[in-house]
N, C-alpha and C. Protein backbone atom coordinates (compact mmCIF):
# COMPACT_ATOMS: atom_id res chain seq x y z
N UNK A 1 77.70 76.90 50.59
CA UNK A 1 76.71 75.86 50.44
C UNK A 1 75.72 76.21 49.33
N UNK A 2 75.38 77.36 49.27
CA UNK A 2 74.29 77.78 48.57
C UNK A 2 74.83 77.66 46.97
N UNK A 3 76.01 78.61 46.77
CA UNK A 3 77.38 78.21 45.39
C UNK A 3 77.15 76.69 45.08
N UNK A 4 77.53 75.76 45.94
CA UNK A 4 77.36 74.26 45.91
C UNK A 4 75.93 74.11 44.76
N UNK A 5 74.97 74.45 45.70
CA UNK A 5 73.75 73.80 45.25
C UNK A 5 73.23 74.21 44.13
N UNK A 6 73.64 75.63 43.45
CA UNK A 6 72.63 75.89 42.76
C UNK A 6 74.04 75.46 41.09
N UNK A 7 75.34 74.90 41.53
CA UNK A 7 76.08 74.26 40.31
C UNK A 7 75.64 72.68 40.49
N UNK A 8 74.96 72.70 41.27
CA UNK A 8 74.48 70.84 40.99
C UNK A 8 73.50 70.93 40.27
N UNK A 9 73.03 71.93 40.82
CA UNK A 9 71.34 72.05 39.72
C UNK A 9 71.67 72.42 38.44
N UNK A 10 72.23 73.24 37.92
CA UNK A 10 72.93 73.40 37.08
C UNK A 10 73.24 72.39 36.23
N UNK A 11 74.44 71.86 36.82
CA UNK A 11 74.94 70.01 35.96
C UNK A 11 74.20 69.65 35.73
N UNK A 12 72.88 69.32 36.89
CA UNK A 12 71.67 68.49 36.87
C UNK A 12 70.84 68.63 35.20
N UNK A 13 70.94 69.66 35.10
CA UNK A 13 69.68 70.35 34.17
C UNK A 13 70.45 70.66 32.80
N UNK A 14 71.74 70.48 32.79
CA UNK A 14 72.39 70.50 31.83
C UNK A 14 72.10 69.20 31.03
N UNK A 15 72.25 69.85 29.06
CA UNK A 15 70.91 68.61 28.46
C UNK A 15 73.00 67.77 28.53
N UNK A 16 72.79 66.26 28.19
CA UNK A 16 73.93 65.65 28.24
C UNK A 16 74.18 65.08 27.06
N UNK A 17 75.07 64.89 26.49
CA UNK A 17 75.27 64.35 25.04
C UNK A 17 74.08 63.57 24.56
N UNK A 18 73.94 63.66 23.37
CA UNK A 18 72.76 63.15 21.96
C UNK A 18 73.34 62.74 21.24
N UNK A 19 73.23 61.93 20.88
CA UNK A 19 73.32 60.90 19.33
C UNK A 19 72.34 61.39 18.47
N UNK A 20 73.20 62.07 17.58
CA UNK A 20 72.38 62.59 16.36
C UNK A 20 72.16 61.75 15.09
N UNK A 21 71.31 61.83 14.29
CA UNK A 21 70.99 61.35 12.98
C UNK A 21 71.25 62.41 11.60
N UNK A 22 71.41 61.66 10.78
CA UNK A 22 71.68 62.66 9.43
C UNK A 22 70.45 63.34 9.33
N UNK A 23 70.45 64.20 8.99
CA UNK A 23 69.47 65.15 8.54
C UNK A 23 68.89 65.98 9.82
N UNK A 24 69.23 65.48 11.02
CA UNK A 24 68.82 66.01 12.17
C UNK A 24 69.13 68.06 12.04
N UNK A 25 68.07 68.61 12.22
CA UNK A 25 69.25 69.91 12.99
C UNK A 25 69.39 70.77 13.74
N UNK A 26 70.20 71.17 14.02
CA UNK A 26 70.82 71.47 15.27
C UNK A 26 71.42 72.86 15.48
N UNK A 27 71.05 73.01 16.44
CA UNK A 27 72.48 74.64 17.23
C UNK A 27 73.66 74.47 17.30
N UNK A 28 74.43 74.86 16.42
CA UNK A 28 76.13 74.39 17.12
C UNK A 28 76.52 75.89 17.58
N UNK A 29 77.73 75.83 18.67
CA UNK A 29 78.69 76.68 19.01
C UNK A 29 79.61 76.91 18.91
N UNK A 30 80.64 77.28 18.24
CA UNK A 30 81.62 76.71 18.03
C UNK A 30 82.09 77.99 19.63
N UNK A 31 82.96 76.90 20.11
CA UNK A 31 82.94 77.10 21.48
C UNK A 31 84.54 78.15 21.97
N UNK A 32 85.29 78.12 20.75
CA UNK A 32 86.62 78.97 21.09
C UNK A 32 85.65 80.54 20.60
N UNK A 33 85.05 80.62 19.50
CA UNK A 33 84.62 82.03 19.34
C UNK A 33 83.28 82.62 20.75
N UNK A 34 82.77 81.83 20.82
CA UNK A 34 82.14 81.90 21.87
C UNK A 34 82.93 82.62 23.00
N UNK A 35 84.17 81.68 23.49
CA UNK A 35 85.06 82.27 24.65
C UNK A 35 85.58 83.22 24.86
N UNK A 36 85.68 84.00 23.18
CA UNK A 36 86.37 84.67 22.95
C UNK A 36 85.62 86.38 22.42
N UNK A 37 84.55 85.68 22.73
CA UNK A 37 83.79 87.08 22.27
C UNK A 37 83.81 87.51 20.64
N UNK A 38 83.92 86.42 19.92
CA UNK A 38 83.95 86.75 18.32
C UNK A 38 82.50 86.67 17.83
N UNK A 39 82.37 87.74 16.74
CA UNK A 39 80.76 87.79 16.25
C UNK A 39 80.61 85.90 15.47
N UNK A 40 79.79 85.60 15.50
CA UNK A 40 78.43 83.93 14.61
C UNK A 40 79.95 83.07 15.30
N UNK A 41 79.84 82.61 16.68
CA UNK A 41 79.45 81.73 17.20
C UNK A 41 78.87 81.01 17.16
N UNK A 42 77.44 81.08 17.31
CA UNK A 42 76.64 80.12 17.01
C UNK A 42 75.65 80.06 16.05
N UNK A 43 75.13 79.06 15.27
CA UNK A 43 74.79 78.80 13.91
C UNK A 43 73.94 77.60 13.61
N UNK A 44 72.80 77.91 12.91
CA UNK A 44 72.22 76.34 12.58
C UNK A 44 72.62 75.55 11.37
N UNK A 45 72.63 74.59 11.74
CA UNK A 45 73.12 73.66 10.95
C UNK A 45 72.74 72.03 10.85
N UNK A 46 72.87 71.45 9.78
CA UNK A 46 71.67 69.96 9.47
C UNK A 46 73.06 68.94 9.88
N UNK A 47 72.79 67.71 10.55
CA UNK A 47 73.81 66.64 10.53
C UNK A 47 73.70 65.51 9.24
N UNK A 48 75.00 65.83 8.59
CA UNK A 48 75.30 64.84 7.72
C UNK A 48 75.69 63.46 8.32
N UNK A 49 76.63 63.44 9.27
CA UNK A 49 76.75 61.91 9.96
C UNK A 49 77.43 62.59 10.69
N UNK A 50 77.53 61.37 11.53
CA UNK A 50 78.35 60.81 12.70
C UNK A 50 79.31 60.30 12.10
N UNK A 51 81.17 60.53 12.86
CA UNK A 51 81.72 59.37 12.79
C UNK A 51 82.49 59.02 14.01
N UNK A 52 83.28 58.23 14.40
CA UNK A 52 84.14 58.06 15.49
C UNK A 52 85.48 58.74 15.42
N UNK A 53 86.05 59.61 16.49
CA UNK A 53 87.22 60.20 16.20
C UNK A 53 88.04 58.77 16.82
N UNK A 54 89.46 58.41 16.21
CA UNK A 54 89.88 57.36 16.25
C UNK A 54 90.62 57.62 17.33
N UNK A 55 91.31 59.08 17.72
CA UNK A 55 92.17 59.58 18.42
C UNK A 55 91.37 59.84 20.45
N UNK A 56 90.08 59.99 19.99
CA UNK A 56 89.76 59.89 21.33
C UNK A 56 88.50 58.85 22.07
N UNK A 57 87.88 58.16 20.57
CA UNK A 57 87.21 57.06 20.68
C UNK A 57 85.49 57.78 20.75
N UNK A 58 85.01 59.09 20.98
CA UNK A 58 84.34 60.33 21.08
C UNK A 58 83.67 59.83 19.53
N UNK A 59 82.04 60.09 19.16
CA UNK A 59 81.49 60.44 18.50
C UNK A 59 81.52 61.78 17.63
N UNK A 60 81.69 62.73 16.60
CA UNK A 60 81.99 63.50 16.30
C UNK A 60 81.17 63.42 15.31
N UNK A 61 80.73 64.77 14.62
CA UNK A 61 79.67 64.88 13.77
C UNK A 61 79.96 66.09 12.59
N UNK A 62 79.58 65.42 11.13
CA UNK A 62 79.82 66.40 10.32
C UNK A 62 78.78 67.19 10.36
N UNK A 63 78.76 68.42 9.89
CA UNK A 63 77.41 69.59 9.84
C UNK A 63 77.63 70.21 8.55
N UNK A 64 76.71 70.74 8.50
CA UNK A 64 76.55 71.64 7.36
C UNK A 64 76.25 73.00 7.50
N UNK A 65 76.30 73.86 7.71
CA UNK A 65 75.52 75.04 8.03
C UNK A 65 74.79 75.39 7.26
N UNK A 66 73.47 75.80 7.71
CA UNK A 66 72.33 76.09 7.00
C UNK A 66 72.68 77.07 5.82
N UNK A 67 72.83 78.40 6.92
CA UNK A 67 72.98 79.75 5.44
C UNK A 67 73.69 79.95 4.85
N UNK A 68 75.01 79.05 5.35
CA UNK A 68 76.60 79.24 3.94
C UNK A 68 76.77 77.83 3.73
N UNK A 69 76.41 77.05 3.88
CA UNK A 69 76.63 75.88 3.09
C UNK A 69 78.35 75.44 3.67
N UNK A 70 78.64 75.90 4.56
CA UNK A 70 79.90 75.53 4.97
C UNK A 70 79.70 74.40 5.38
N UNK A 71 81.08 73.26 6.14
CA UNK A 71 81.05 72.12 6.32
C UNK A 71 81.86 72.38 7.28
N UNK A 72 81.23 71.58 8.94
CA UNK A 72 81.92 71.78 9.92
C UNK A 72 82.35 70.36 10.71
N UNK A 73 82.80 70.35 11.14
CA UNK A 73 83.47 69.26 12.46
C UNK A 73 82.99 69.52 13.52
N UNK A 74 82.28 68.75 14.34
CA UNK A 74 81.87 69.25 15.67
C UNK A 74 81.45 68.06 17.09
N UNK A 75 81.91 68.45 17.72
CA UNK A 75 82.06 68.15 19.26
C UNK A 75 80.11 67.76 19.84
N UNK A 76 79.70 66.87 19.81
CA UNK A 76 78.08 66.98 20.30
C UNK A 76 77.96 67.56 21.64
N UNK A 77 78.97 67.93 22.29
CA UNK A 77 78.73 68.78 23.32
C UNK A 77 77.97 70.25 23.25
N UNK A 78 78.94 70.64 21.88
CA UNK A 78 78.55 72.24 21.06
C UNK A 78 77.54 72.23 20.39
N UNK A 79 76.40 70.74 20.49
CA UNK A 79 75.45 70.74 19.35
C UNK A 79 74.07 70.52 20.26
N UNK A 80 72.93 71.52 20.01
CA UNK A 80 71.53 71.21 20.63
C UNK A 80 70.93 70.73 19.36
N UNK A 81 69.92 69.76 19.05
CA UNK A 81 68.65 69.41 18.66
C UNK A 81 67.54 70.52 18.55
N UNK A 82 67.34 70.67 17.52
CA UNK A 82 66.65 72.05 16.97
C UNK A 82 65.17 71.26 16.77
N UNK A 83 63.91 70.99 17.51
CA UNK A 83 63.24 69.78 17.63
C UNK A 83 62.07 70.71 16.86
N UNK A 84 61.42 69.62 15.85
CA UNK A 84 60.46 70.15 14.54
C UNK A 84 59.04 70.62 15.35
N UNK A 85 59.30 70.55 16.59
CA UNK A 85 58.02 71.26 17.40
C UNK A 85 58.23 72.91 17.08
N UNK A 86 59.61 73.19 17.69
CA UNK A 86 59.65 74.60 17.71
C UNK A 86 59.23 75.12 16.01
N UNK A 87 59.92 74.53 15.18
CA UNK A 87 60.09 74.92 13.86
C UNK A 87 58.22 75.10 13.47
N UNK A 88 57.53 74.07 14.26
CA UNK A 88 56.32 74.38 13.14
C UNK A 88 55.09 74.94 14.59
N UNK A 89 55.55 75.60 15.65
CA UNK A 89 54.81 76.25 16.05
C UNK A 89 53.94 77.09 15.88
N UNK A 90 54.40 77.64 15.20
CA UNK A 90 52.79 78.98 14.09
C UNK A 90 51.63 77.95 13.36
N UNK A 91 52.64 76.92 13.25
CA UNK A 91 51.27 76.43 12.48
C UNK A 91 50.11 75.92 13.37
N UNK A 92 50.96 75.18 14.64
CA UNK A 92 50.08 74.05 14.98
C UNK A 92 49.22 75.22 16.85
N UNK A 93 49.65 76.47 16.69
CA UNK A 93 49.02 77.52 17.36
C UNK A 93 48.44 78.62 16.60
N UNK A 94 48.03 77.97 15.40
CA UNK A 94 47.25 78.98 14.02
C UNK A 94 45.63 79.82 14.71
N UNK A 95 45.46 80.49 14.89
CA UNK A 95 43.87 80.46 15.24
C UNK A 95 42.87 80.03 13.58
N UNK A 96 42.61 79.45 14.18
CA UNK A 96 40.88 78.28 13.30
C UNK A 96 40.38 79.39 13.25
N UNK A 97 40.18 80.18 14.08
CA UNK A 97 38.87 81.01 13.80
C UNK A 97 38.92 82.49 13.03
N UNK A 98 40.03 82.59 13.17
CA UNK A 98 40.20 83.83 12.40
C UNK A 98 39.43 84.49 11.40
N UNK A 99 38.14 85.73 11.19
CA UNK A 99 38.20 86.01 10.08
C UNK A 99 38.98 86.19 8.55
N UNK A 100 39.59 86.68 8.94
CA UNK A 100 40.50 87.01 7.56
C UNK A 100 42.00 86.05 7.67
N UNK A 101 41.88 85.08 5.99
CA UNK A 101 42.76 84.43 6.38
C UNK A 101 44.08 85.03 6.31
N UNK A 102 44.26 86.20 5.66
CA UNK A 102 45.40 87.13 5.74
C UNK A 102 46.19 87.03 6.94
N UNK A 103 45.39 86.87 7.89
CA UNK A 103 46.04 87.39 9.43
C UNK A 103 46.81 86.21 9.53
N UNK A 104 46.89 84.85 9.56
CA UNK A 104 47.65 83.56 9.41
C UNK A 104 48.68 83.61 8.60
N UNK A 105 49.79 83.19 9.32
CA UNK A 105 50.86 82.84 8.51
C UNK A 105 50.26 82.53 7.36
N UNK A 106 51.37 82.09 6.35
CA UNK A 106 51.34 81.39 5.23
C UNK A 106 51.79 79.99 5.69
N UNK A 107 52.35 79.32 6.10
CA UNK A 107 52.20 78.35 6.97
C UNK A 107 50.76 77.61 7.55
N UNK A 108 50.40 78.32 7.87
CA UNK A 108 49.50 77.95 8.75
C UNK A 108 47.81 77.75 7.58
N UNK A 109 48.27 78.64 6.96
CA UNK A 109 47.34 78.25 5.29
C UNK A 109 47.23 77.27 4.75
N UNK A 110 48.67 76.72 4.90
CA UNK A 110 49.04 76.06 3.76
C UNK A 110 48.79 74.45 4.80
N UNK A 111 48.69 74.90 5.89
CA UNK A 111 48.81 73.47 6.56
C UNK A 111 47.19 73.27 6.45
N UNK A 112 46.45 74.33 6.80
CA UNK A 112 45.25 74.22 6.92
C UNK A 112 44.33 73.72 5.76
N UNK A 113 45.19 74.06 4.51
CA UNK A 113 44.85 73.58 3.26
C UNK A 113 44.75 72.28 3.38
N UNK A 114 45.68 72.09 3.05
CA UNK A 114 46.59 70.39 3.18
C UNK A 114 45.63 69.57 4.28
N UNK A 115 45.27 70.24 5.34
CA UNK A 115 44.18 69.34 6.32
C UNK A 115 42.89 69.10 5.68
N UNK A 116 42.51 70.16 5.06
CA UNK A 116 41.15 69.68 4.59
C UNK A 116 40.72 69.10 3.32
N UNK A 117 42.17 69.16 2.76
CA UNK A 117 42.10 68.57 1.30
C UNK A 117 42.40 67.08 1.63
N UNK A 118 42.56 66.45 2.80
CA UNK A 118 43.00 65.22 3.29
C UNK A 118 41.69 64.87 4.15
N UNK A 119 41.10 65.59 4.27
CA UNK A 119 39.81 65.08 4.94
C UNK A 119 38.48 64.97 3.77
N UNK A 120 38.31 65.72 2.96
CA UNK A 120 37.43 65.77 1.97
C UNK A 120 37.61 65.35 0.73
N UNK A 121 38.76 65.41 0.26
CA UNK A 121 39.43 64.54 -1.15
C UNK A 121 39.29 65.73 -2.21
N UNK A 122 39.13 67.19 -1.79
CA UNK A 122 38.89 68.32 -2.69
C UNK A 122 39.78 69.04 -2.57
N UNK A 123 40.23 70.33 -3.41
CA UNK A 123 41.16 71.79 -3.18
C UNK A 123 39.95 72.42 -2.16
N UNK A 124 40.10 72.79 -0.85
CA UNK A 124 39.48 73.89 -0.46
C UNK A 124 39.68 74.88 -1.13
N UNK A 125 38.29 75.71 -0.61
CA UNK A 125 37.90 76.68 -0.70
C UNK A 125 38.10 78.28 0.14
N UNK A 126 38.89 78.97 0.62
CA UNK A 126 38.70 80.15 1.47
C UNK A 126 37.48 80.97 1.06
N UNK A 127 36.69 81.19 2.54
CA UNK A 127 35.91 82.27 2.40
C UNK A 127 36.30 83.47 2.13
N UNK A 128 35.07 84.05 1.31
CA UNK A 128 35.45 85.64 0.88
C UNK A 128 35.23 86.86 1.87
């Protein structure tokens, strides 16, 4: 019973197919190296499109991989949504208060720039 419950929760909580957009990107797996215990399994990569596989009627998606520029085929089962929250977290958990702007990303500079040059109509200034 207990086996039972905690694979429902499981299914339950499992994310379920996404319809992706071009430029979206994403985690893929490629899911035989995975099974198989082979090293880069998994890999980020941007969606060029969607198309329909004709053979199983299934959505299927071209990719790109980020760091080799390869071109993949892939299953949206094997694909998570890489969501631009995670990506710009340093920035938008920057500390404001920081003395020294050293200690801040460069990111988080550059955003902070960009904020106040949009609020005042000037290049800020960093204190010395």
């Amino acid at each position: 019973m207990a086996d039972q419950s905690r694979q429902q929760r499981t299914a339950d909580t499992a994310p379920r197919s996404t319809r992706y957009k071009a430029g979206d990107y994403v985690l893929y797996r490629d899911a035989e190296k995975f099974w198989t215990g082979k090293p880069g399994h998994t890999t980020i990569c941007k969606v060029e499109r969607g198309r329909i596989n004709y053979n199983s009627g299934e959505t299927m998606y071209d990719l790109l991989e980020v760091a080799t520029h390869r071109h993949l085929f892939a299953h949206p089962d094997y694909m998570r949504l890489l969501p631009a929250v995670d990506a710009m977290h340093d920035i938008d958990t920057a500390p404001l208060s920081e003395p020294d702007a050293g200690a801040m990303s460069p990111a988080a500079v550059a955003w902070l720039r960009r904020a106040v040059q949009a609020n005042t109509g000037r290049q800020p200034q960093l204190p010395r």
